[in-house]
N, C-alpha and C. Protein backbone atom coordinates (compact mmCIF):
# COMPACT_ATOMS: atom_id res chain seq x y z
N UNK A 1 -54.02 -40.30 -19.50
CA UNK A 1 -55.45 -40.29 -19.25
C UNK A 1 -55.86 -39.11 -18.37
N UNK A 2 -55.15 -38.85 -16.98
CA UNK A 2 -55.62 -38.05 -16.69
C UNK A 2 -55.43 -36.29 -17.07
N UNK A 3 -54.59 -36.20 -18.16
CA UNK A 3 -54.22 -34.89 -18.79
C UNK A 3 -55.56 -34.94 -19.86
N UNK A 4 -56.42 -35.90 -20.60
CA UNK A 4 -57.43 -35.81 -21.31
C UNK A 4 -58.69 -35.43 -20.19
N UNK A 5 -58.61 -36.19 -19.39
CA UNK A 5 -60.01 -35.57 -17.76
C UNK A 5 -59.38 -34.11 -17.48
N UNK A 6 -58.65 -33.67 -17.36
CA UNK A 6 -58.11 -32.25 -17.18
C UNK A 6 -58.51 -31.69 -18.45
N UNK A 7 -58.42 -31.79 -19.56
CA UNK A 7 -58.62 -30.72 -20.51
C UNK A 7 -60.22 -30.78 -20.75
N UNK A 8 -60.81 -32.00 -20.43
CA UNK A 8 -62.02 -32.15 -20.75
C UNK A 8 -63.09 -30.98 -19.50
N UNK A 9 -62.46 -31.15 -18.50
CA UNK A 9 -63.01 -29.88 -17.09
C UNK A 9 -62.61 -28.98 -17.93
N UNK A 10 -61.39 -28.57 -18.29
CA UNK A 10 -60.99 -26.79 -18.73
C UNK A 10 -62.01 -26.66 -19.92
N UNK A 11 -62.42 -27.23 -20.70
CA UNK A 11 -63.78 -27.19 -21.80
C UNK A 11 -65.18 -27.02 -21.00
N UNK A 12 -65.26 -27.71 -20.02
CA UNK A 12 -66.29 -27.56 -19.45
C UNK A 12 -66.38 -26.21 -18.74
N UNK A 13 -65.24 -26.21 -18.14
CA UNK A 13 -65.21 -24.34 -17.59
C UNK A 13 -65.66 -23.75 -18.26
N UNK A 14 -64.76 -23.45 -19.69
CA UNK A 14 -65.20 -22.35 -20.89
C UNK A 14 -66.81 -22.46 -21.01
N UNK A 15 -67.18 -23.57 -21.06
CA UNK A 15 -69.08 -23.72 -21.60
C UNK A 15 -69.48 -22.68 -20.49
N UNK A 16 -69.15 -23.80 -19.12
CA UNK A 16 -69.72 -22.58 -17.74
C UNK A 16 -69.98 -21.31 -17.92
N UNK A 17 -68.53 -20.91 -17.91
CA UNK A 17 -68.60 -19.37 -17.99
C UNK A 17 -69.33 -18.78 -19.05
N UNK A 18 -69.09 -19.19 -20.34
CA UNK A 18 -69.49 -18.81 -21.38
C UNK A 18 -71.57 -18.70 -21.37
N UNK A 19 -71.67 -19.57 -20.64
CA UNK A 19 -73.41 -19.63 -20.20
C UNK A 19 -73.44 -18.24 -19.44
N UNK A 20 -72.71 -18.20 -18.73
CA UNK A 20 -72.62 -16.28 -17.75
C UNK A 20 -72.64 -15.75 -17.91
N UNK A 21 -72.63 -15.41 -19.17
CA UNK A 21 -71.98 -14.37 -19.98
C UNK A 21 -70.70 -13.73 -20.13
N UNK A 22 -69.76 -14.44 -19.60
CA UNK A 22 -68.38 -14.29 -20.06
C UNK A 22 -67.67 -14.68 -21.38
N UNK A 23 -66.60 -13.62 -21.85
CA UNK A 23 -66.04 -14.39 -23.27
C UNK A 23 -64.75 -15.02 -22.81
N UNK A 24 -64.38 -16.11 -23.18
CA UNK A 24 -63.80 -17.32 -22.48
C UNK A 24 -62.95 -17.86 -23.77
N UNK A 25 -61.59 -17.73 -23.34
CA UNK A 25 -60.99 -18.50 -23.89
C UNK A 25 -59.91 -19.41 -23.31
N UNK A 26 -59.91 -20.35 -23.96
CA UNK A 26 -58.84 -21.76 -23.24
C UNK A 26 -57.27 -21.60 -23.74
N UNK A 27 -56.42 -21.38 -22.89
CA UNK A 27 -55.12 -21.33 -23.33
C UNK A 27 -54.38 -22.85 -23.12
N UNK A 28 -54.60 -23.48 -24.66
CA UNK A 28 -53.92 -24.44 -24.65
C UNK A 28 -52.59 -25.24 -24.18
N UNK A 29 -51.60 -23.94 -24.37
CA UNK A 29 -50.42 -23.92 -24.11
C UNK A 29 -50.07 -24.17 -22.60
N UNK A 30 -51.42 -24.03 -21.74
CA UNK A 30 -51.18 -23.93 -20.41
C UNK A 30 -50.88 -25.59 -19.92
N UNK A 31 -49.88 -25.80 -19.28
CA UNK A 31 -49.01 -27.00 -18.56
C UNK A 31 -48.34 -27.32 -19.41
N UNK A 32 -48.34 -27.28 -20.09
CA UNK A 32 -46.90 -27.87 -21.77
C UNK A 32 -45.59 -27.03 -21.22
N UNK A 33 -44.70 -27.37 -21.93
CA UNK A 33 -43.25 -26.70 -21.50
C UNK A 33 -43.09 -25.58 -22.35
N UNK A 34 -43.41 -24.03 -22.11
CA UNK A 34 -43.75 -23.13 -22.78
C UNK A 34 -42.48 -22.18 -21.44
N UNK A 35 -42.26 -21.34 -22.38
CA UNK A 35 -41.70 -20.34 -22.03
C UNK A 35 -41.82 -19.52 -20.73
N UNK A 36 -43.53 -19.26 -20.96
CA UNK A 36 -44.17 -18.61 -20.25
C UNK A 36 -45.17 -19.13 -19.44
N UNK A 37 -45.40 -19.08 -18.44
CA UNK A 37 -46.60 -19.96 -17.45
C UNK A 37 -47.68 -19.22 -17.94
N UNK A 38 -48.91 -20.16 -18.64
CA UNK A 38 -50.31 -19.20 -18.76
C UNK A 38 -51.34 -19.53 -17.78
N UNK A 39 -52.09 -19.02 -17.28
CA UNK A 39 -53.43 -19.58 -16.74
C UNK A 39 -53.88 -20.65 -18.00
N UNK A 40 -54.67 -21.44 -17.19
CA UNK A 40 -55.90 -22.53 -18.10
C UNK A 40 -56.63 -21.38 -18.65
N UNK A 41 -57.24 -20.29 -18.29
CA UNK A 41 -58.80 -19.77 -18.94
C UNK A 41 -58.42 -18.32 -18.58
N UNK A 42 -58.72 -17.79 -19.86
CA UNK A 42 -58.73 -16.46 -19.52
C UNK A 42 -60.65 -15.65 -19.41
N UNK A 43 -61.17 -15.07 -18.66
CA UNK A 43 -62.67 -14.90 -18.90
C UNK A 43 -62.68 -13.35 -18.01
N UNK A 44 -64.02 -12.81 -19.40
CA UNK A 44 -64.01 -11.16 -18.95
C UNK A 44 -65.64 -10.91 -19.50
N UNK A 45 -66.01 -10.18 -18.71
CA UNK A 45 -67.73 -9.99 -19.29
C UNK A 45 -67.44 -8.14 -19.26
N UNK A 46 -66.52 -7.42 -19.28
CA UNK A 46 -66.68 -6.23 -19.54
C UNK A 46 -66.76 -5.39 -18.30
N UNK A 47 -66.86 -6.16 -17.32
CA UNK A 47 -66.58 -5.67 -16.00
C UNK A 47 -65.48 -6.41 -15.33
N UNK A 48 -65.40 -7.14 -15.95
CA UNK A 48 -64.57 -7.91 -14.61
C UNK A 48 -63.69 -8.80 -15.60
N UNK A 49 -62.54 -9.13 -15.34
CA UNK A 49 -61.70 -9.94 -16.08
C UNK A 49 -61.07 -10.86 -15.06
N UNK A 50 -60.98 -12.47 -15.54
CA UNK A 50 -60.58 -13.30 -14.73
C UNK A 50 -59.08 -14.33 -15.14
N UNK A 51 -58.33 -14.49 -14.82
CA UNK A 51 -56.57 -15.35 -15.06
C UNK A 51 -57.55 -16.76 -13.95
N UNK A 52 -57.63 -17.45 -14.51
CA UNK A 52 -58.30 -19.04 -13.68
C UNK A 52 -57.01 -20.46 -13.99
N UNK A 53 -57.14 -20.87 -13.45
CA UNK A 53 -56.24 -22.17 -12.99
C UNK A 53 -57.25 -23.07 -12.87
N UNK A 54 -57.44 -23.79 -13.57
CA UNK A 54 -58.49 -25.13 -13.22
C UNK A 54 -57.78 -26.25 -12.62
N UNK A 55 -58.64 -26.82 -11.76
CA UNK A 55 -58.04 -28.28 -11.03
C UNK A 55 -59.10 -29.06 -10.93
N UNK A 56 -58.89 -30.29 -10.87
CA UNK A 56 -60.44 -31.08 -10.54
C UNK A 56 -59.70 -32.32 -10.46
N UNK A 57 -60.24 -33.22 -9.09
CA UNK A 57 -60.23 -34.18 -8.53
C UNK A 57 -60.85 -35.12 -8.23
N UNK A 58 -60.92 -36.46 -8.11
CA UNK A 58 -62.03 -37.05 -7.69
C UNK A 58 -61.62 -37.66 -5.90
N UNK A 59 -60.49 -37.20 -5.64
CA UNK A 59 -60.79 -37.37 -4.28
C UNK A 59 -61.01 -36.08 -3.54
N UNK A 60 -60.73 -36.26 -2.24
CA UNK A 60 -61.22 -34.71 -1.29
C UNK A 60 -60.15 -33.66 -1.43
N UNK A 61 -59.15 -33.46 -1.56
CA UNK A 61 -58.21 -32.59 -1.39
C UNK A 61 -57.65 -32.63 -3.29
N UNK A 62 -56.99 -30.77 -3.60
CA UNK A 62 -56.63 -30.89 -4.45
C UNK A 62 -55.40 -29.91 -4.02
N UNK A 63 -54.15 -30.31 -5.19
CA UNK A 63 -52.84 -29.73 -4.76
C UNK A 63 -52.57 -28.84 -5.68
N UNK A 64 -51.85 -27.71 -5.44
CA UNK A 64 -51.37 -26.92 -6.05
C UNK A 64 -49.54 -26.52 -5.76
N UNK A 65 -48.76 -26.12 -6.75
CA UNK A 65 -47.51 -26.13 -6.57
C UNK A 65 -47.38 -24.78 -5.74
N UNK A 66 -46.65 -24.12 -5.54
CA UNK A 66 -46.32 -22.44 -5.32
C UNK A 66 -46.09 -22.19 -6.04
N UNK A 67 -45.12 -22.90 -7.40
CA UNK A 67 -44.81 -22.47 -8.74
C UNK A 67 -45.93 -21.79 -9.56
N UNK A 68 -47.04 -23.08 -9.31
CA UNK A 68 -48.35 -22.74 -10.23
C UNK A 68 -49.23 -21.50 -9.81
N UNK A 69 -49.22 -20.99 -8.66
CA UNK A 69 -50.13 -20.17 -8.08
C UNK A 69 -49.34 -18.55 -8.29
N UNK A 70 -48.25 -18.69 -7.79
CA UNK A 70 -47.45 -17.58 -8.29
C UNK A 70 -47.28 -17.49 -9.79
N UNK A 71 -46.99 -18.00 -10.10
CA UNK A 71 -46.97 -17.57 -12.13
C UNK A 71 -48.68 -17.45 -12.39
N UNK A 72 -49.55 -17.85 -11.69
CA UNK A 72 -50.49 -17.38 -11.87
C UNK A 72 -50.76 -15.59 -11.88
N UNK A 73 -50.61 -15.84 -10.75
CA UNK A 73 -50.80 -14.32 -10.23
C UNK A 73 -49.73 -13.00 -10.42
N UNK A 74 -48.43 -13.76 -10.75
CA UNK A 74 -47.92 -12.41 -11.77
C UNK A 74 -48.49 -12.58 -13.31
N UNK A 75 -49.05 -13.56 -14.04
CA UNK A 75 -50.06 -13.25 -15.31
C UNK A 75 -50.96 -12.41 -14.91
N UNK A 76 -51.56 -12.65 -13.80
CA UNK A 76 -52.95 -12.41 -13.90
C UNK A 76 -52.74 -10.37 -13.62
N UNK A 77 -51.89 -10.05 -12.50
CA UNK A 77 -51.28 -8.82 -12.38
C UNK A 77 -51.00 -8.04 -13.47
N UNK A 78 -50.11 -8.69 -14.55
CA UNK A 78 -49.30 -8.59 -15.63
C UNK A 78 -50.70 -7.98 -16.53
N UNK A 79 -51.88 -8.92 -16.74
CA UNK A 79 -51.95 -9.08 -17.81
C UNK A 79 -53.98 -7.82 -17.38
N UNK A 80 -54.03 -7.86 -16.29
CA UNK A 80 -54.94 -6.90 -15.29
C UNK A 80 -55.85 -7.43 -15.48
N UNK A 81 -55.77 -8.48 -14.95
CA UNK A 81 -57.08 -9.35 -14.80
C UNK A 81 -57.06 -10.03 -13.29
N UNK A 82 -58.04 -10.44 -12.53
CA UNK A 82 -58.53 -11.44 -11.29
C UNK A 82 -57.63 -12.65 -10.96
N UNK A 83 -56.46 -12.84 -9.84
CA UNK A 83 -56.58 -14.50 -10.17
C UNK A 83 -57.26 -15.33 -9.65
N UNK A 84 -57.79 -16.35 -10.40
CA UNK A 84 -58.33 -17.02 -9.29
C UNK A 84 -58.10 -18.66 -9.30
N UNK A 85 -58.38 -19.28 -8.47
CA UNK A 85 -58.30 -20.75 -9.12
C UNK A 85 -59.49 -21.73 -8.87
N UNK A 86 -59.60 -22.20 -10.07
CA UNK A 86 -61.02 -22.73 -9.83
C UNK A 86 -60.90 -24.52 -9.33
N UNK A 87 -61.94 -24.65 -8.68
CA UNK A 87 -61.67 -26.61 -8.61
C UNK A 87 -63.19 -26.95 -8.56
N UNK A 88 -63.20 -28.41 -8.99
CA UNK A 88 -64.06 -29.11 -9.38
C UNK A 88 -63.56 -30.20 -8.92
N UNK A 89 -64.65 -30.87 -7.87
CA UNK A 89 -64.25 -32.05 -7.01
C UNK A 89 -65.54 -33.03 -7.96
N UNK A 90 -65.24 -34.16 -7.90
CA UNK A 90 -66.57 -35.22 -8.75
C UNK A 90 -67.81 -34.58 -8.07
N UNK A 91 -69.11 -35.13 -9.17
CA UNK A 91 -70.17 -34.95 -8.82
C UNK A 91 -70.38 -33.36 -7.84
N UNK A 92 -69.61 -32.42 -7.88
CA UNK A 92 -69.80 -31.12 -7.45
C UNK A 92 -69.63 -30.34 -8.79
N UNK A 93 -69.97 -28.76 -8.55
CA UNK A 93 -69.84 -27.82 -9.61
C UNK A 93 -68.56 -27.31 -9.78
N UNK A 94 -68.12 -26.28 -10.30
CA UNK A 94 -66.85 -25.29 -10.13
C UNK A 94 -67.18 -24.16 -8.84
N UNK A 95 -65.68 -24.34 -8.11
CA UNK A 95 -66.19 -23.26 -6.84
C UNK A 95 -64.71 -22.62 -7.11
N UNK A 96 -64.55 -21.43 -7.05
CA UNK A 96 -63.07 -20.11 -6.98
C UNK A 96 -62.26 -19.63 -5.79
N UNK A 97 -61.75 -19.46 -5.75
CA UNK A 97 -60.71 -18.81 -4.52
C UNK A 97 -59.67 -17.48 -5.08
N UNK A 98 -59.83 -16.83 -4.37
CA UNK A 98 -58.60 -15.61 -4.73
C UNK A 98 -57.39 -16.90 -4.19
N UNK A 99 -55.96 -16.61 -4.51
CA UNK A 99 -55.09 -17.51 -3.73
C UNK A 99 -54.60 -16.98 -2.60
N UNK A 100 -54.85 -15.72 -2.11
CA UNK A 100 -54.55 -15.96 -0.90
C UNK A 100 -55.78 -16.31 0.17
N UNK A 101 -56.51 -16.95 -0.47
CA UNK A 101 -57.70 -17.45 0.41
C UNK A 101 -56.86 -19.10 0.28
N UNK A 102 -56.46 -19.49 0.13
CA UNK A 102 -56.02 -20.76 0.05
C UNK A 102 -55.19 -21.46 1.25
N UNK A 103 -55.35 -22.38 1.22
CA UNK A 103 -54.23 -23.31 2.73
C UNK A 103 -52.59 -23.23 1.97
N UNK A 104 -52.12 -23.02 2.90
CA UNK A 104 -50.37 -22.83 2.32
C UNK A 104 -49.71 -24.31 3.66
N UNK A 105 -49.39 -25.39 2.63
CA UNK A 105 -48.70 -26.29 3.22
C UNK A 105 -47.00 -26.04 4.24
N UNK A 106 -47.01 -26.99 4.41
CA UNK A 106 -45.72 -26.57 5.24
C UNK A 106 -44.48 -26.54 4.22
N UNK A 107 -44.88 -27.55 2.93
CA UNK A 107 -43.93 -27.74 1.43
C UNK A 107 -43.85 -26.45 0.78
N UNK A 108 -45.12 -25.28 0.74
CA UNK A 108 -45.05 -23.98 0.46
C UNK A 108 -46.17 -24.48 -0.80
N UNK A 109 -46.66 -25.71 -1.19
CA UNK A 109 -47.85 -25.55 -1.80
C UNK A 109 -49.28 -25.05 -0.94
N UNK A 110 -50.23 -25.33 -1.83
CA UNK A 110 -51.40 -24.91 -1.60
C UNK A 110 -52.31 -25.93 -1.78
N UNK A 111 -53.54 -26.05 -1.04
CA UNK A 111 -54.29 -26.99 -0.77
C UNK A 111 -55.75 -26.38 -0.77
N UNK A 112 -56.54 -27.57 -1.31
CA UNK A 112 -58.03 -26.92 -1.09
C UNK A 112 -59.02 -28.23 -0.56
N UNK A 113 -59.32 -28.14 0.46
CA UNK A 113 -60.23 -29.24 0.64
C UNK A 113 -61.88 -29.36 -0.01
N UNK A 114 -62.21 -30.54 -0.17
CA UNK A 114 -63.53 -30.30 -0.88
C UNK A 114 -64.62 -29.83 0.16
N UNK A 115 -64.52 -30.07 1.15
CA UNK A 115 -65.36 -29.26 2.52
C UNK A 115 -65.46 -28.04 2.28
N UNK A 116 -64.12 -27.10 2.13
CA UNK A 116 -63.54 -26.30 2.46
C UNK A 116 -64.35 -25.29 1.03
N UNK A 117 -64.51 -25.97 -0.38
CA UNK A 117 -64.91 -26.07 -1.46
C UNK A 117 -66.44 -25.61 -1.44
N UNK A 118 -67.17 -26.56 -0.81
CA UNK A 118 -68.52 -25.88 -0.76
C UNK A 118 -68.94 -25.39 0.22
N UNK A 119 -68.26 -24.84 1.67
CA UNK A 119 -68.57 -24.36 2.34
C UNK A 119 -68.68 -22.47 2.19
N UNK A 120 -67.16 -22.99 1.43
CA UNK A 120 -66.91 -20.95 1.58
C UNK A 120 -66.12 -20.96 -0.71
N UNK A 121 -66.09 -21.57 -0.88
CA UNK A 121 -66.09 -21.40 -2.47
C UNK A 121 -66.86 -20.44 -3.18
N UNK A 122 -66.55 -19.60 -3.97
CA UNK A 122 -67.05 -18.34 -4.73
C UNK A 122 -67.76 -19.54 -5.90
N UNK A 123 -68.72 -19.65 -6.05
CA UNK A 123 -69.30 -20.07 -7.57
C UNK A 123 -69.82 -19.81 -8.92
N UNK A 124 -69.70 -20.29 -9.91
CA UNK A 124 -69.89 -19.60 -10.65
C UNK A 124 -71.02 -18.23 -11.22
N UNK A 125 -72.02 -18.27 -10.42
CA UNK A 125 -73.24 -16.88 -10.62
C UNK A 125 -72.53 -15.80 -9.65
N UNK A 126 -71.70 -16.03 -8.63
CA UNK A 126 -71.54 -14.97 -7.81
C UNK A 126 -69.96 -14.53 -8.67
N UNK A 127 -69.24 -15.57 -9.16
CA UNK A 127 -67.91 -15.09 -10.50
C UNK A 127 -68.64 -14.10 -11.08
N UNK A 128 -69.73 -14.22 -11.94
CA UNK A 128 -69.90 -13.67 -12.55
C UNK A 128 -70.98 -12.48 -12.53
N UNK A 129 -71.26 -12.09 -10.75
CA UNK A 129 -71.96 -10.87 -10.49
C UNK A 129 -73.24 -11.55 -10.49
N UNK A 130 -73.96 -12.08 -10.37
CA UNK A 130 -75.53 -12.87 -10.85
C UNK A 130 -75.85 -12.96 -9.16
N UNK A 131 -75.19 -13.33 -8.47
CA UNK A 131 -75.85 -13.30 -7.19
C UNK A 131 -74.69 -13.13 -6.06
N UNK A 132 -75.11 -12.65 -4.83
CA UNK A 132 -74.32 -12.64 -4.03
C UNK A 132 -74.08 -13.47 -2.56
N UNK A 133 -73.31 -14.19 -1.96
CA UNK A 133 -73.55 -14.73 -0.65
C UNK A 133 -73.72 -13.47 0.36
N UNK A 134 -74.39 -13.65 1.20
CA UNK A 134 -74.24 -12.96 2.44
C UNK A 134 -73.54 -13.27 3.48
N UNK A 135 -72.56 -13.23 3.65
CA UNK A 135 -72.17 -13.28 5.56
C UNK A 135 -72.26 -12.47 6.12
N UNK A 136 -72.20 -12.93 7.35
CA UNK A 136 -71.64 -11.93 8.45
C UNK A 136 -71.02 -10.48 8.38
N UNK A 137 -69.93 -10.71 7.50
CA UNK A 137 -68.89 -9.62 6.91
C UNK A 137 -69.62 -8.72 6.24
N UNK A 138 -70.45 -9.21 5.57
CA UNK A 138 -71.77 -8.25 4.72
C UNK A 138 -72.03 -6.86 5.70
N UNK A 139 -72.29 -7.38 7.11
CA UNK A 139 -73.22 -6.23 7.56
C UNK A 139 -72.20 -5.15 8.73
């Protein structure tokens, strides 16, 4: 059940992005026992190309392996595209992280809190250039 709620978010990503104007495709093969580790979503609007990892939770915290984040990011290197990983906590949107913006456990995974999610999370109009946050760092 919950591998059908996972593929059903990675569809919903593709729509997302695909509303952005990104061309978006879903790599099926991604978590199956494949050869090769793929990202969930590959997405590129001609400026910008993105390697994404989808996660989505319905409680506050979501986990990531080191396995998963690193085979991310030599695809995403590999293949010269962004990595990023996206999460979707219930009743919230999709928010992004480069991974080294991420919490590194003491296990050597990675962690994202849902606080943590909409406080400082990249979302999808600023993924895709449409708007920008301002901080501090801005000026």
């Amino acid at each position: 059940m919950a591998n059908r709620k996972g593929e059903r978010r990675e569809r919903e990503l593709v729509n997302r992005l695909d509303e952005h104007g990104f061309a978006v495709m879903r790599a099926p093969a991604s978590g199956s026992a494949t050869e090769r580790e793929l990202p969930d979503v590959l997405a590129g609007n001609g400026s910008v190309f993105y390697a994404i990892e989808a996660k989505s939770s319905g409680g506050d915290r979501i986990y990531l392996t080191g396995e998963e984040v690193e085979s991310l990011v030599f695809f995403a290197r590999n293949f010269g595209a962004k990595p990023r990983i996206g999460v979707r906590f219930d009743r919230e949107d999709w928010y992004f992280f480069h991974p080294a913006d991420l919490h590194v456990t003491d296990g050597g995974n990675y962690r994202i809190k849902r606080e943590t999610a909409l406080s400082s999370g990249t979302d999808i109009a600023e993924l895709a250039g449409e708007s920008e946050k301002t901080t501090l760092t801005d000026y």
